[in-house]
C-alpha atoms as a PDB file:
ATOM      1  CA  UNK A   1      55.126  -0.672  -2.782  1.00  0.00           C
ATOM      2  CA  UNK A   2      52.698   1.405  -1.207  1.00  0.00           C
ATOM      3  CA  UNK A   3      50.639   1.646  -4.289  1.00  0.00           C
ATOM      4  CA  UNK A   4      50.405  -2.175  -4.393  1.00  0.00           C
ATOM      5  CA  UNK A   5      49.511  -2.461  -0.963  1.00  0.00           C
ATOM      6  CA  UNK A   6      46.420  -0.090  -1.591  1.00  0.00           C
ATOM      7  CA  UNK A   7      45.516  -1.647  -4.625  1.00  0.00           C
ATOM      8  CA  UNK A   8      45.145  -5.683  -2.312  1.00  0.00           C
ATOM      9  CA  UNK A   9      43.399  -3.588   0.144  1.00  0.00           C
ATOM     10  CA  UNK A  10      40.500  -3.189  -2.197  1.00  0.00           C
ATOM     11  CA  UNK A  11      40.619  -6.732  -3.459  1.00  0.00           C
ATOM     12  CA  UNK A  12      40.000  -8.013  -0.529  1.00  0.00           C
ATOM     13  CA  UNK A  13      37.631  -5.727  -0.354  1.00  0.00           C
ATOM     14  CA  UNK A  14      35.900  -6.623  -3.840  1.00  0.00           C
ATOM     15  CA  UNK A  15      36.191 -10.132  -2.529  1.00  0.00           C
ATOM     16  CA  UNK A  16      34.416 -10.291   0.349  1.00  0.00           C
ATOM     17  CA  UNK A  17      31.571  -8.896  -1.310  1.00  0.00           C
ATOM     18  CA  UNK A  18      31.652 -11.152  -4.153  1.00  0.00           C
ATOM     19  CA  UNK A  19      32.735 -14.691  -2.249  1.00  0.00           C
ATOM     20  CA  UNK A  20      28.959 -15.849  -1.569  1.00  0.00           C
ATOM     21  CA  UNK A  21      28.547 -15.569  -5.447  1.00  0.00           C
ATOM     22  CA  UNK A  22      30.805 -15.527  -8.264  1.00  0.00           C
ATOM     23  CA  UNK A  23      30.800 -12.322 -10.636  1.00  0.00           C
ATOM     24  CA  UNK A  24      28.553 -10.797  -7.705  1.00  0.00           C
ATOM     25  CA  UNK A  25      28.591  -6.663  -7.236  1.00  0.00           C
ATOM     26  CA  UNK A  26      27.816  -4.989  -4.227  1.00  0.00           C
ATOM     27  CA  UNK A  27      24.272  -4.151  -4.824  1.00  0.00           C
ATOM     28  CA  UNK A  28      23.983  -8.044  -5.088  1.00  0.00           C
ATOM     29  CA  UNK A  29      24.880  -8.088  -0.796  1.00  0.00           C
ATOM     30  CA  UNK A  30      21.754  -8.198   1.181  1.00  0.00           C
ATOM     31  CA  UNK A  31      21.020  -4.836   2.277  1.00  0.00           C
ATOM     32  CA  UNK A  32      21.533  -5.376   5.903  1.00  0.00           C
ATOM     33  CA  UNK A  33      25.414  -6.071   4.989  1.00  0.00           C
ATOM     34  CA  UNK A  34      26.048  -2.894   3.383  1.00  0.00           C
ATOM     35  CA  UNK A  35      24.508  -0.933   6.199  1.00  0.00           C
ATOM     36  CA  UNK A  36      26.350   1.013   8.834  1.00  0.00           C
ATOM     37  CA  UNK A  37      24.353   0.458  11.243  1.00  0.00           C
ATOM     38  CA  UNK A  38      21.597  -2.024  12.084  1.00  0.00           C
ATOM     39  CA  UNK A  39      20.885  -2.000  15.594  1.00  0.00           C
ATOM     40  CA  UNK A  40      22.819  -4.517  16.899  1.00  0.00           C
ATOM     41  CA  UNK A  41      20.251  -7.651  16.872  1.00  0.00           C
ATOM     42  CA  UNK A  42      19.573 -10.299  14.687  1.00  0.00           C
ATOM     43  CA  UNK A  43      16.551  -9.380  13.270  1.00  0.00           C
ATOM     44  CA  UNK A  44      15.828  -5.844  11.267  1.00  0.00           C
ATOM     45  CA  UNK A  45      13.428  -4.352   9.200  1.00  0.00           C
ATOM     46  CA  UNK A  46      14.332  -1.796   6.068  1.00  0.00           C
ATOM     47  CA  UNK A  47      11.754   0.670   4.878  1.00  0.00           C
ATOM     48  CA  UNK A  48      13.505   1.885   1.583  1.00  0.00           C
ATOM     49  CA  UNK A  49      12.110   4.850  -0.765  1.00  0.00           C
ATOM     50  CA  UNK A  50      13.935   5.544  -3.984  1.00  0.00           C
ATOM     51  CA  UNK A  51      14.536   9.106  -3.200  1.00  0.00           C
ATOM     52  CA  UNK A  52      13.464  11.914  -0.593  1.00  0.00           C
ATOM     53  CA  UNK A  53      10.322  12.534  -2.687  1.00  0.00           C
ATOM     54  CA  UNK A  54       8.919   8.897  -3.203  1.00  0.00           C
ATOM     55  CA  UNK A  55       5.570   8.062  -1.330  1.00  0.00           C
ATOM     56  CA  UNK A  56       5.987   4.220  -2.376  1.00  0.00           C
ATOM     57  CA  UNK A  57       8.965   1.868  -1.762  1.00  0.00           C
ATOM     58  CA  UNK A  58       9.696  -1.634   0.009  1.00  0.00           C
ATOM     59  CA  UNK A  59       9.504  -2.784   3.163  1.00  0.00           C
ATOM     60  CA  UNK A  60      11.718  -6.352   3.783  1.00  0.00           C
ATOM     61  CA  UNK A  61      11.763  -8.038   6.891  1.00  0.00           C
ATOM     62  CA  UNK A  62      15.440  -9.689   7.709  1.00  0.00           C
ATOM     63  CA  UNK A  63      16.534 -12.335  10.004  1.00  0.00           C
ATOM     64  CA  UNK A  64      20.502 -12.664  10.808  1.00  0.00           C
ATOM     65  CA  UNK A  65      21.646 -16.254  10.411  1.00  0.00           C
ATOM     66  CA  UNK A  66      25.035 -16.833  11.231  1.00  0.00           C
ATOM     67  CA  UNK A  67      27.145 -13.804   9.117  1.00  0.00           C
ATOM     68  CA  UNK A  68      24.636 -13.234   6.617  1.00  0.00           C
ATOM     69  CA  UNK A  69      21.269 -11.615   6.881  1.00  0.00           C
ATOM     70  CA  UNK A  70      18.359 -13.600   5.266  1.00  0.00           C
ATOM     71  CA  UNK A  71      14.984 -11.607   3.720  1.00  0.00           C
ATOM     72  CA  UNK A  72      11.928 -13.268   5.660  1.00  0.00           C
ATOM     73  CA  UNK A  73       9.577 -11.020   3.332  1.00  0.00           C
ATOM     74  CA  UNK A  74       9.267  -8.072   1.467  1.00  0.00           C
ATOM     75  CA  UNK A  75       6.315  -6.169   0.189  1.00  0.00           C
ATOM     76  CA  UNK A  76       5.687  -2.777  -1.633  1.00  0.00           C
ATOM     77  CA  UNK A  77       5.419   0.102   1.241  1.00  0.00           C
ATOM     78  CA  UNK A  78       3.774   3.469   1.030  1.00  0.00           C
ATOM     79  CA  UNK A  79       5.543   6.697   2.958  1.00  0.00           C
ATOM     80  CA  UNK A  80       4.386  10.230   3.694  1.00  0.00           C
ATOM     81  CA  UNK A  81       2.652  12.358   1.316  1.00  0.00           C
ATOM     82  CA  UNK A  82       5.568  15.098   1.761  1.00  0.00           C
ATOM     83  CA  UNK A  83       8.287  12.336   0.889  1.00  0.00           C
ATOM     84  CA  UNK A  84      10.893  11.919   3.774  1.00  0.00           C
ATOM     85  CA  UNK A  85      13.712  13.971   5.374  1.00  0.00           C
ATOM     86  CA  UNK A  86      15.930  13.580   7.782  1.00  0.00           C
ATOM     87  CA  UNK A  87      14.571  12.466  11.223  1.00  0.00           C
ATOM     88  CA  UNK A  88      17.180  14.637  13.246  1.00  0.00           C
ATOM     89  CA  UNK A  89      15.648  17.942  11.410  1.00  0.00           C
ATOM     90  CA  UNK A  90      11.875  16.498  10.688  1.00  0.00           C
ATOM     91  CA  UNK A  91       9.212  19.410  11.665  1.00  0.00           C
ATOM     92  CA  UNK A  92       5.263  18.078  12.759  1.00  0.00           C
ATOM     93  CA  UNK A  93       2.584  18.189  10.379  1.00  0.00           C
ATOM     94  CA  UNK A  94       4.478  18.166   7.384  1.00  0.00           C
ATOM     95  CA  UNK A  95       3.667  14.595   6.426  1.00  0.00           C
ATOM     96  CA  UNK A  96       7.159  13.314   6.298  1.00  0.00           C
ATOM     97  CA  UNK A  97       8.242  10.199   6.806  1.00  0.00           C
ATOM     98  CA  UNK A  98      11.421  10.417   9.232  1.00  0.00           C
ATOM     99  CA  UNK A  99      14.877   8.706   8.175  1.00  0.00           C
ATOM    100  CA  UNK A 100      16.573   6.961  10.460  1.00  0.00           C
ATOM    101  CA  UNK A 101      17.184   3.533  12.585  1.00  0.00           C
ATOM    102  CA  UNK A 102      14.696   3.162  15.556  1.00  0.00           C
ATOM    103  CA  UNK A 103      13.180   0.365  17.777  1.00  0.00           C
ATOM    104  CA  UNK A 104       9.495  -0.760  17.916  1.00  0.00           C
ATOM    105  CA  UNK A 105       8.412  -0.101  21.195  1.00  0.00           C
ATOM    106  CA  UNK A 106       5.427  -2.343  20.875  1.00  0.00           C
ATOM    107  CA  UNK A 107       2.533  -3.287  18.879  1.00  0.00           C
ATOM    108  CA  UNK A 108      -1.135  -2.082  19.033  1.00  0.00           C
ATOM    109  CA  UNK A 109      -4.378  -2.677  16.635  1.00  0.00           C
ATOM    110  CA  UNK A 110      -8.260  -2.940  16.628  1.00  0.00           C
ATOM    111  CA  UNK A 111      -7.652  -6.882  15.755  1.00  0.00           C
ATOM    112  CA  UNK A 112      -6.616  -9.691  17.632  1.00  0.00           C
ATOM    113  CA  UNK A 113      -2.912  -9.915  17.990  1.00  0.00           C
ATOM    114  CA  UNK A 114      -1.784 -12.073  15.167  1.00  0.00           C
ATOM    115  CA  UNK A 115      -1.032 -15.891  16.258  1.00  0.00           C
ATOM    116  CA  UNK A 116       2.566 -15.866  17.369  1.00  0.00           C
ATOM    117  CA  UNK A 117       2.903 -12.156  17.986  1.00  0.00           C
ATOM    118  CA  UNK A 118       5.750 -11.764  20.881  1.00  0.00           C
ATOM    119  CA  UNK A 119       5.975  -8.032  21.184  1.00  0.00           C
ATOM    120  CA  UNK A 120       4.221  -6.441  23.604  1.00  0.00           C
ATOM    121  CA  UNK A 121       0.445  -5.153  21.951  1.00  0.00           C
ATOM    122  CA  UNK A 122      -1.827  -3.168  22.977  1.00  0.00           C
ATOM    123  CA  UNK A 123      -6.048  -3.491  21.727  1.00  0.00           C
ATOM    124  CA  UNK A 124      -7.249  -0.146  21.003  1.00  0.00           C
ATOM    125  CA  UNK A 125     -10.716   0.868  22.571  1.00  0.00           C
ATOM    126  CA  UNK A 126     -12.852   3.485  22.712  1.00  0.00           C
ATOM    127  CA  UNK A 127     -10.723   5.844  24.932  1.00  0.00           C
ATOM    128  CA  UNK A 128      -7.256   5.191  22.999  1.00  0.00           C
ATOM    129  CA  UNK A 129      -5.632   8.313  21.973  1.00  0.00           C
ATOM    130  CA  UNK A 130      -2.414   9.383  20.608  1.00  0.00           C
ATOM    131  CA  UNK A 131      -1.706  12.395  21.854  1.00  0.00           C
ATOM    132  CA  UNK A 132       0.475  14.895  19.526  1.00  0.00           C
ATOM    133  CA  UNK A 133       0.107  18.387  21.403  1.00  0.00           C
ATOM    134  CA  UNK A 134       3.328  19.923  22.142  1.00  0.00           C
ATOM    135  CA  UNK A 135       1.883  21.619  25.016  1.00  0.00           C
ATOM    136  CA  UNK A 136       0.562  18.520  26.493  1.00  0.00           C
ATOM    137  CA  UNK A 137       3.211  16.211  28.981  1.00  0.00           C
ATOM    138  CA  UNK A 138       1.837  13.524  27.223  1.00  0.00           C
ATOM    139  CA  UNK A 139       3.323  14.739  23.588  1.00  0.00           C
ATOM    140  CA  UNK A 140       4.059  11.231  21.691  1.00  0.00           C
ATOM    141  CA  UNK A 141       2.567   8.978  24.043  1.00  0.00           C
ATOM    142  CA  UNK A 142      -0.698   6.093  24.015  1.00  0.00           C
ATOM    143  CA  UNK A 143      -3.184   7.849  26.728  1.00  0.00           C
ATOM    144  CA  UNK A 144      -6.689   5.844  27.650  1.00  0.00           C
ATOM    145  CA  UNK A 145      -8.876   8.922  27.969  1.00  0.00           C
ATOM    146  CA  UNK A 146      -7.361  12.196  26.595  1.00  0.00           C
ATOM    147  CA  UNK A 147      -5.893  14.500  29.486  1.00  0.00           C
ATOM    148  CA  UNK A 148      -6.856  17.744  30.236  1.00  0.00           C
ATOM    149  CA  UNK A 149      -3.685  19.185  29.071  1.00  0.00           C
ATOM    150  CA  UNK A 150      -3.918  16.885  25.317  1.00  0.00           C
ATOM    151  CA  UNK A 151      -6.167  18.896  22.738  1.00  0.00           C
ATOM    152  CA  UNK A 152      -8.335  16.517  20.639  1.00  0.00           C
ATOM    153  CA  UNK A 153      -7.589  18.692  17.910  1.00  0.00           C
ATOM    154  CA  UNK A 154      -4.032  17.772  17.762  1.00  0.00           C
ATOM    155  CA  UNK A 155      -4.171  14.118  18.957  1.00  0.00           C
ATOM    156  CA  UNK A 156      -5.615  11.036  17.136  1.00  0.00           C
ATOM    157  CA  UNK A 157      -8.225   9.158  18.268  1.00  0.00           C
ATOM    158  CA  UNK A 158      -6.596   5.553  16.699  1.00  0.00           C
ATOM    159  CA  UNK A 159     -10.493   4.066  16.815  1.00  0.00           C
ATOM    160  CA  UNK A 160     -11.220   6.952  14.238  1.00  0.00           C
ATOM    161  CA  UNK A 161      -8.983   4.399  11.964  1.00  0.00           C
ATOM    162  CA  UNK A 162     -10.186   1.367  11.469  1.00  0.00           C
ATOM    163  CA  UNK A 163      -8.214   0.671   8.468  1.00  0.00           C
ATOM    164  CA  UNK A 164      -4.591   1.964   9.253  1.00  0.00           C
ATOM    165  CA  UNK A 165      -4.778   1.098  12.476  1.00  0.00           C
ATOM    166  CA  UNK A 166      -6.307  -2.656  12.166  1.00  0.00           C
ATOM    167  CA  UNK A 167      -2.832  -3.677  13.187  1.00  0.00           C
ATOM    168  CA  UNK A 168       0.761  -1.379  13.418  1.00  0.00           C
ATOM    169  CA  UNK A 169       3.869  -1.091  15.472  1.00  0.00           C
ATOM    170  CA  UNK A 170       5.253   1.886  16.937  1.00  0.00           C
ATOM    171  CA  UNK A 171       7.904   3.193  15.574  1.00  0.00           C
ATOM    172  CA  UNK A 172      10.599   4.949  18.262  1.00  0.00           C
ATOM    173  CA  UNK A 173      11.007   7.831  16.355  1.00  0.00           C
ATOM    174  CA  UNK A 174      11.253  10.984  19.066  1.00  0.00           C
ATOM    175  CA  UNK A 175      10.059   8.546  21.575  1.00  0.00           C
ATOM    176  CA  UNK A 176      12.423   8.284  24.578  1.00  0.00           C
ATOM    177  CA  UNK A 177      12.512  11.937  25.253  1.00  0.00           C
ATOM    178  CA  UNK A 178      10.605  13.730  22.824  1.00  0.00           C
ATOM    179  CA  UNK A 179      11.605  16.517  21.127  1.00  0.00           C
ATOM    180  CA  UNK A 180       8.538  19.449  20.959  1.00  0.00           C
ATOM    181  CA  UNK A 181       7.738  20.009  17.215  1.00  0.00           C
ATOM    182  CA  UNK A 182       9.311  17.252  15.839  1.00  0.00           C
ATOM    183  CA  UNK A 183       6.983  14.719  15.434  1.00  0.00           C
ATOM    184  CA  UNK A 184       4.761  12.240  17.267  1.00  0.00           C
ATOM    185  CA  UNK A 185       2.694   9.271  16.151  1.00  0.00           C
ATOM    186  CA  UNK A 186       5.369   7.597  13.519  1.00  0.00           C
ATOM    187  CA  UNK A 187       3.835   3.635  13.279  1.00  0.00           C
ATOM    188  CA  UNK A 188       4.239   1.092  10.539  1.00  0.00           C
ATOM    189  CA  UNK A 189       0.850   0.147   9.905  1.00  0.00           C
ATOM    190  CA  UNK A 190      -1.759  -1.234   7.702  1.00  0.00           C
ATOM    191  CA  UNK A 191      -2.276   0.833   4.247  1.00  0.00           C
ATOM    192  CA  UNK A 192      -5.103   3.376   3.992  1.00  0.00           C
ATOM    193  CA  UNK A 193      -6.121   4.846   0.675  1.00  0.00           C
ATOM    194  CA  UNK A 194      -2.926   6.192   0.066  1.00  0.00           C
ATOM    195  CA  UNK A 195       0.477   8.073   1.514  1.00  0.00           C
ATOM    196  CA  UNK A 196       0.863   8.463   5.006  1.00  0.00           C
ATOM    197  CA  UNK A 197       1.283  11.658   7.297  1.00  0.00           C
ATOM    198  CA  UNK A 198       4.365  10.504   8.020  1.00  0.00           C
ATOM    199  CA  UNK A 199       4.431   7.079   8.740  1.00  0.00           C
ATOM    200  CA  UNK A 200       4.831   3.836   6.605  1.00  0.00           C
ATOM    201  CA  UNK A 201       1.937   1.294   5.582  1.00  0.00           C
ATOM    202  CA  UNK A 202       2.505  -1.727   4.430  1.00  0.00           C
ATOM    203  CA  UNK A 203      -0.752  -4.546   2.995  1.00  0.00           C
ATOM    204  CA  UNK A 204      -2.871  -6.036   5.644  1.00  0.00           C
ATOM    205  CA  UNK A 205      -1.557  -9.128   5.468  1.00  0.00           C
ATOM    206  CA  UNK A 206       2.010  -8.222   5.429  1.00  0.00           C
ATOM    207  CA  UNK A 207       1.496  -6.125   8.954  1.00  0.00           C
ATOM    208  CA  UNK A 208       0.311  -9.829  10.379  1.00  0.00           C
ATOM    209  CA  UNK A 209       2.949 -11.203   9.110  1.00  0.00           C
ATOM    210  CA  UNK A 210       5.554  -8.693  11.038  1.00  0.00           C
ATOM    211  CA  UNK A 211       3.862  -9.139  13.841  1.00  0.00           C
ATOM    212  CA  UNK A 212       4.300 -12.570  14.110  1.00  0.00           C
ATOM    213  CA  UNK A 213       7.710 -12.614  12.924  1.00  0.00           C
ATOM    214  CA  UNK A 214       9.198  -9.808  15.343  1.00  0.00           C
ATOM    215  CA  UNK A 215      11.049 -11.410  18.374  1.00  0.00           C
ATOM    216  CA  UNK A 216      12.105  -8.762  21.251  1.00  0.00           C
ATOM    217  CA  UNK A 217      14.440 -11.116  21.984  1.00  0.00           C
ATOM    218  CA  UNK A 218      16.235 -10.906  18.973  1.00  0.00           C
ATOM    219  CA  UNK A 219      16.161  -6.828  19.594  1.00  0.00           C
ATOM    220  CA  UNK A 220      14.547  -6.084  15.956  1.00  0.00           C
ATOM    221  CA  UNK A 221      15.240  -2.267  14.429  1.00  0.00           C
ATOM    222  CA  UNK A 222      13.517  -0.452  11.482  1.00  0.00           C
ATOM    223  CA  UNK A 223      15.824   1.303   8.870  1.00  0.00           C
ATOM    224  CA  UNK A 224      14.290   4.009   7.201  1.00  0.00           C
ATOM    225  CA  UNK A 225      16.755   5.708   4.195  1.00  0.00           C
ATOM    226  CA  UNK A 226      16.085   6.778   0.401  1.00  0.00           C
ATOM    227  CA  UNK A 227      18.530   4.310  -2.019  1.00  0.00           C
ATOM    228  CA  UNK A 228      21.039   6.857  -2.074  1.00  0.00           C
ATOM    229  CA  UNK A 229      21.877  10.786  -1.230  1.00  0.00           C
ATOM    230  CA  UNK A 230      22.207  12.002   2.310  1.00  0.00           C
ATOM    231  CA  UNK A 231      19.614   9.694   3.865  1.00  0.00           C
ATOM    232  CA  UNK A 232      20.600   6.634   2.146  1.00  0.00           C
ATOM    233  CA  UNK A 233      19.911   3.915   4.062  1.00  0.00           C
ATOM    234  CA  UNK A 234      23.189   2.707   4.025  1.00  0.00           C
ATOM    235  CA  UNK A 235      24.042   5.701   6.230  1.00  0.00           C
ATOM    236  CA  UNK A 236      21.494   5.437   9.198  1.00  0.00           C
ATOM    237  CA  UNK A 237      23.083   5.359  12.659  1.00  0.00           C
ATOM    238  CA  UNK A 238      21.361   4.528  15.853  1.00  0.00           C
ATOM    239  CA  UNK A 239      22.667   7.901  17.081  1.00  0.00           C
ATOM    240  CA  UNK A 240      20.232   9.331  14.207  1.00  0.00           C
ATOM    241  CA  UNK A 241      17.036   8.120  16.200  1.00  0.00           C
ATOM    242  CA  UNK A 242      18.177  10.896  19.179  1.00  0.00           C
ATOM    243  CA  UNK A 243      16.055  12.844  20.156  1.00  0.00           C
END
């Protein structure tokens, strides 16, 4: 008896992954549904690498309609030149991308805010820095001006790229109470000539497109995970963008 109660357990399990389409496995179920975790909103984004060493992957944009999660877009997405690891553990300057479910703070660029664009964004002048030295109290904050305590040598002046930083989003990786050593300056952001130092870049025209699309209302997330392995997507927790 017990043996056959196991045994329905897992067809209804089988089921409800294959009742939207006949014959249908579970890779066939939108990402977002075979995640355990996704930030609790109705709109995410999933930054997926096919393994800790990639420096390409895809970037999809979903919107939650009802029980099922809907792709708004998806493009090919480029990650840091070390790969990525594990956002808990990540060390600065090793040009990983971190792993992990995190919010977007708010958006910044060099253009216009796309038409549309909701989130809060920020134009980038002359003075706009992003300060990344761990001795500074500004570690992994925007500063207009760089303080006294902020080295130049270990900040970025975001003016100093036009390119990347034509349009991006920050990431909240480290962010709310930042962790000394572990990283600072994680955006998604407009590709460069190649992988990132740690971030992810997506086309031009795909960036604008985000922009538009994200809603704070609708409290959107970005999922970063490898297809399988310890950071597999599927396995990013909220608790995993702690700092």
């Amino acid at each position: 008896m017990r043996i056959a109660l196991v045994l329905g357990s897992v067809l209804l399990s089988v089921a409800s992954l294959t009742a939207a389409s006949p014959g249908a496995s579970a890779a066939d179920v939108p990402l977002p549904e075979r995640m355990a975790d996704t930030g609790g909103g109705s709109q995410l984004i999933t930054a997926e690498a096919p393994e800790r060493g990639a420096t390409t992957g895809r970037v999809t944009w979903w919107d939650r309609r009802g029980t099922r999660w809907v792709a708004a877009g998806s493009v090919t997405a480029r990650f840091g030149a070390g790969g990525l690891t594990e956002g808990r553990s990540r060390t600065q300057g090793t040009s990983t991308t971190p792993t992990g479910l995190y919010d977007l703070p708010y958006g910044f660029g060099l253009a216009p805010a796309p038409d549309g664009t909701r989130v809060g964004y920020r134009p980038v002048t002359k003075e706009s820095w992003w300060c990344q030295d761990n001795e500074s109290r500004a570690y992994n904050r925007w500063v207009e001006g760089l303080p006294s305590d902020c080295r130049a040598t270990e900040s970025e002046r975001l003016a100093e790229y036009p390119a990347q930083y034509r349009l991006a989003l920050v990431i909240g990786f480290n962010y709310d109470q930042p962790v000394r050593g572990r990283g600072a300056g994680i955006f998604l952001h407009v590709n460069g000539e190649g992988a990132t130092a740690g971030c992810v870049s997506v086309p031009s025209g795909a960036m604008s497109a985000v922009l538009a699309w994200a809603d704070p209302g609708r409290r959107p997330h970005i999922a970063i995970g490898t297809a399988s392995g310890p950071t597999a997507i599927t396995s990013v927790r909220a608790a995993e963008s702690a700092s």
